[in-house]
N, C-alpha and C. Protein backbone atom coordinates (compact mmCIF):
# COMPACT_ATOMS: atom_id res chain seq x y z
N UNK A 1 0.82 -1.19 0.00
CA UNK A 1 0.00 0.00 0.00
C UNK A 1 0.87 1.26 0.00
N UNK A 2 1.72 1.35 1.07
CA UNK A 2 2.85 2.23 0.91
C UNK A 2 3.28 2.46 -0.37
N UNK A 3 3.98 1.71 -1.18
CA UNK A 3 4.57 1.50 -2.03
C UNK A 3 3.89 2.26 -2.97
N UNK A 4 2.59 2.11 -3.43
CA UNK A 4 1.37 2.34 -4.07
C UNK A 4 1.33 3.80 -4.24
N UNK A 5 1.56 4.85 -3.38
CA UNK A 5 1.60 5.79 -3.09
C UNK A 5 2.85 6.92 -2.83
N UNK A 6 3.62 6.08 -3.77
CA UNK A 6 5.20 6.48 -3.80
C UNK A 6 6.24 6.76 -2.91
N UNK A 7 5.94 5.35 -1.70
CA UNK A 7 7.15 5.38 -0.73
C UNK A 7 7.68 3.93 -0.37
N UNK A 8 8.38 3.62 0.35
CA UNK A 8 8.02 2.25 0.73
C UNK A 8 7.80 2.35 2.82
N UNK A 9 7.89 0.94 2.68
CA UNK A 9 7.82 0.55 4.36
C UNK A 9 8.97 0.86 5.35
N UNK A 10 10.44 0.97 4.87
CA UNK A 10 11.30 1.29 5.60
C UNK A 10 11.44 2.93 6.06
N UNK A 11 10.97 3.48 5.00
CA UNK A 11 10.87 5.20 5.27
C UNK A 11 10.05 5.24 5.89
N UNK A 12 8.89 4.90 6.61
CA UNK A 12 8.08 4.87 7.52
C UNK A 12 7.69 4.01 8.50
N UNK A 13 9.06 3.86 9.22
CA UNK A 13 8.45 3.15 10.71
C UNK A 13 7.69 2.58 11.62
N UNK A 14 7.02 4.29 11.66
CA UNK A 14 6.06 4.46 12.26
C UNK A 14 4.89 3.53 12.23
N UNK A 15 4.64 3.83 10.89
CA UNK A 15 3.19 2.99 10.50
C UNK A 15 3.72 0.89 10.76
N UNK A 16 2.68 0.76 11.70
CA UNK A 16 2.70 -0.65 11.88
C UNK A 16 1.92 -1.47 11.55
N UNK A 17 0.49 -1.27 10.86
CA UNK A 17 0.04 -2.10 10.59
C UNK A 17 -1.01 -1.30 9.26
N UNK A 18 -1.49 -1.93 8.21
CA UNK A 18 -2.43 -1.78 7.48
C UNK A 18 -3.25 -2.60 7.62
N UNK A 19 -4.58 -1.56 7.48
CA UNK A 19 -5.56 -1.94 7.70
C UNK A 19 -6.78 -1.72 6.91
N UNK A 20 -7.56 -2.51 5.56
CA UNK A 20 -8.34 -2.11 4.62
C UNK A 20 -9.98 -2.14 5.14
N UNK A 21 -10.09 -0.65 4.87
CA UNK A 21 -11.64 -0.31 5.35
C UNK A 21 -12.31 0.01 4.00
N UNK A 22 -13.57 0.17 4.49
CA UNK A 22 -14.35 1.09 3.22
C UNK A 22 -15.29 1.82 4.55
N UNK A 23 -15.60 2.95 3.89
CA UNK A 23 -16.18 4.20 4.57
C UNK A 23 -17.87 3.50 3.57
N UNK A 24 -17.83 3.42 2.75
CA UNK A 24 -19.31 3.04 2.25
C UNK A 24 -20.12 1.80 2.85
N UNK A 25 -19.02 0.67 2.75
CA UNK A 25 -19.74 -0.77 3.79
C UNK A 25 -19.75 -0.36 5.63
N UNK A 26 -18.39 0.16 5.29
CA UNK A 26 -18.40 0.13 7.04
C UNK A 26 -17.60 -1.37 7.39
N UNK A 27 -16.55 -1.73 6.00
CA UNK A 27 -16.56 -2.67 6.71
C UNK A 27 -14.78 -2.36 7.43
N UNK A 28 -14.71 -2.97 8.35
CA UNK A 28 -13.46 -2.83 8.60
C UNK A 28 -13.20 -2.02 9.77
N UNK A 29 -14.02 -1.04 9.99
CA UNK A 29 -14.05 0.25 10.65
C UNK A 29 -13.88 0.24 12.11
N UNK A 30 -14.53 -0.92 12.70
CA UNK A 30 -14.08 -1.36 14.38
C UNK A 30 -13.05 -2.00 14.32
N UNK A 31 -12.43 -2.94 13.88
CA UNK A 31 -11.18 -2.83 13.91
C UNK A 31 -9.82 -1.84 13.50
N UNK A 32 -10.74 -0.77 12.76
CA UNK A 32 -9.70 0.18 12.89
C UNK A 32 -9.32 0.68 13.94
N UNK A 33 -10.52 1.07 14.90
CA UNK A 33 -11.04 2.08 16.16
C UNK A 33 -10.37 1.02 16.89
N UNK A 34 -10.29 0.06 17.04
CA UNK A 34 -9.54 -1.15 17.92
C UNK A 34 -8.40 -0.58 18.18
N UNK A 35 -7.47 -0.90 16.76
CA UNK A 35 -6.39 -1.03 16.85
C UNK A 35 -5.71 0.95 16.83
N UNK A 36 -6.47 1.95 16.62
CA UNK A 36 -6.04 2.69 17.14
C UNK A 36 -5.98 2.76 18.79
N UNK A 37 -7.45 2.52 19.19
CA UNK A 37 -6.85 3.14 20.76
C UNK A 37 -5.75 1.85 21.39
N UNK A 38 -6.09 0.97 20.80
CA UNK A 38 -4.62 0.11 21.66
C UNK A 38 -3.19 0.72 21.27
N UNK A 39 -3.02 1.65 20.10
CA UNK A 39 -1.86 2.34 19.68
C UNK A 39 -1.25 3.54 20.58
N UNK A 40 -2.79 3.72 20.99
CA UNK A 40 -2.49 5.27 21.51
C UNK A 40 -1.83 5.44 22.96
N UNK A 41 -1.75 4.24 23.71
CA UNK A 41 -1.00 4.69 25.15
C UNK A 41 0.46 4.48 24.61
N UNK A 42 1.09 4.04 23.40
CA UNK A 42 2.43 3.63 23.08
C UNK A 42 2.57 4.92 22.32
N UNK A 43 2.14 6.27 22.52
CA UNK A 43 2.91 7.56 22.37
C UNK A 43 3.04 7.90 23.16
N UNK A 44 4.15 8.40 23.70
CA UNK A 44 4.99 8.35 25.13
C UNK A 44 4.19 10.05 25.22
N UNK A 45 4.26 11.33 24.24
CA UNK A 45 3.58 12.44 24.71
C UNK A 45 2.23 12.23 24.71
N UNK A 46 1.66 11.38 24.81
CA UNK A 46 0.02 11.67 24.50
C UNK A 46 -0.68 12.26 25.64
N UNK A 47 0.06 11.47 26.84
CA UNK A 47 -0.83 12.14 28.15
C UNK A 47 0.30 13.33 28.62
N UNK A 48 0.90 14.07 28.17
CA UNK A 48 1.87 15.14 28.69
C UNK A 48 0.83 16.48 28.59
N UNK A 49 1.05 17.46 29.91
CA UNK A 49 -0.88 18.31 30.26
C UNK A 49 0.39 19.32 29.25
N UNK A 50 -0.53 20.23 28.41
CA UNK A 50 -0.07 21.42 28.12
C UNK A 50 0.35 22.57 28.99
N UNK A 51 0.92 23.15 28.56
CA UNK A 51 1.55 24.19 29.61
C UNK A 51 0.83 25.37 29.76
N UNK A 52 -0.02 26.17 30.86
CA UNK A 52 -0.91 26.94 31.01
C UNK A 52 -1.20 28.01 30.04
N UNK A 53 0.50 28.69 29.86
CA UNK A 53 0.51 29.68 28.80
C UNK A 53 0.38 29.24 27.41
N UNK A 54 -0.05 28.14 27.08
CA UNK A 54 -0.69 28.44 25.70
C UNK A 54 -2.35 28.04 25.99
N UNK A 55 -3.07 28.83 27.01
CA UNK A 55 -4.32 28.50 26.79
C UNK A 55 -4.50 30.63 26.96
């Protein structure tokens, strides 16, 4: 898929898994939502509070 889109898999790390949805069936779509929030405590800033002065 990467590839597809003029890069490959080693230039992007990050990305760990593909995952084929369709927005018209719906199919696919809870396991997207799955496998994001199980992603999301493995960003080390996610829970870091903002700092007062930028509110």
């Amino acid at each position: 898929m990467i590839e597809t889109y003029g890069g490959n898999s080693t230039a992007y790390p990050q990305i760990t898994k593909l995952i084929a949805t369709s927005c018209k069936t719906g199919a696919r779509i809870e396991q997207l939502v799955q496998e994001i929030a199980s992603q999301i405590d493995a960003i080390l800033p996610i829970k870091d509070l903002l700092p007062n002065s930028w509110f």
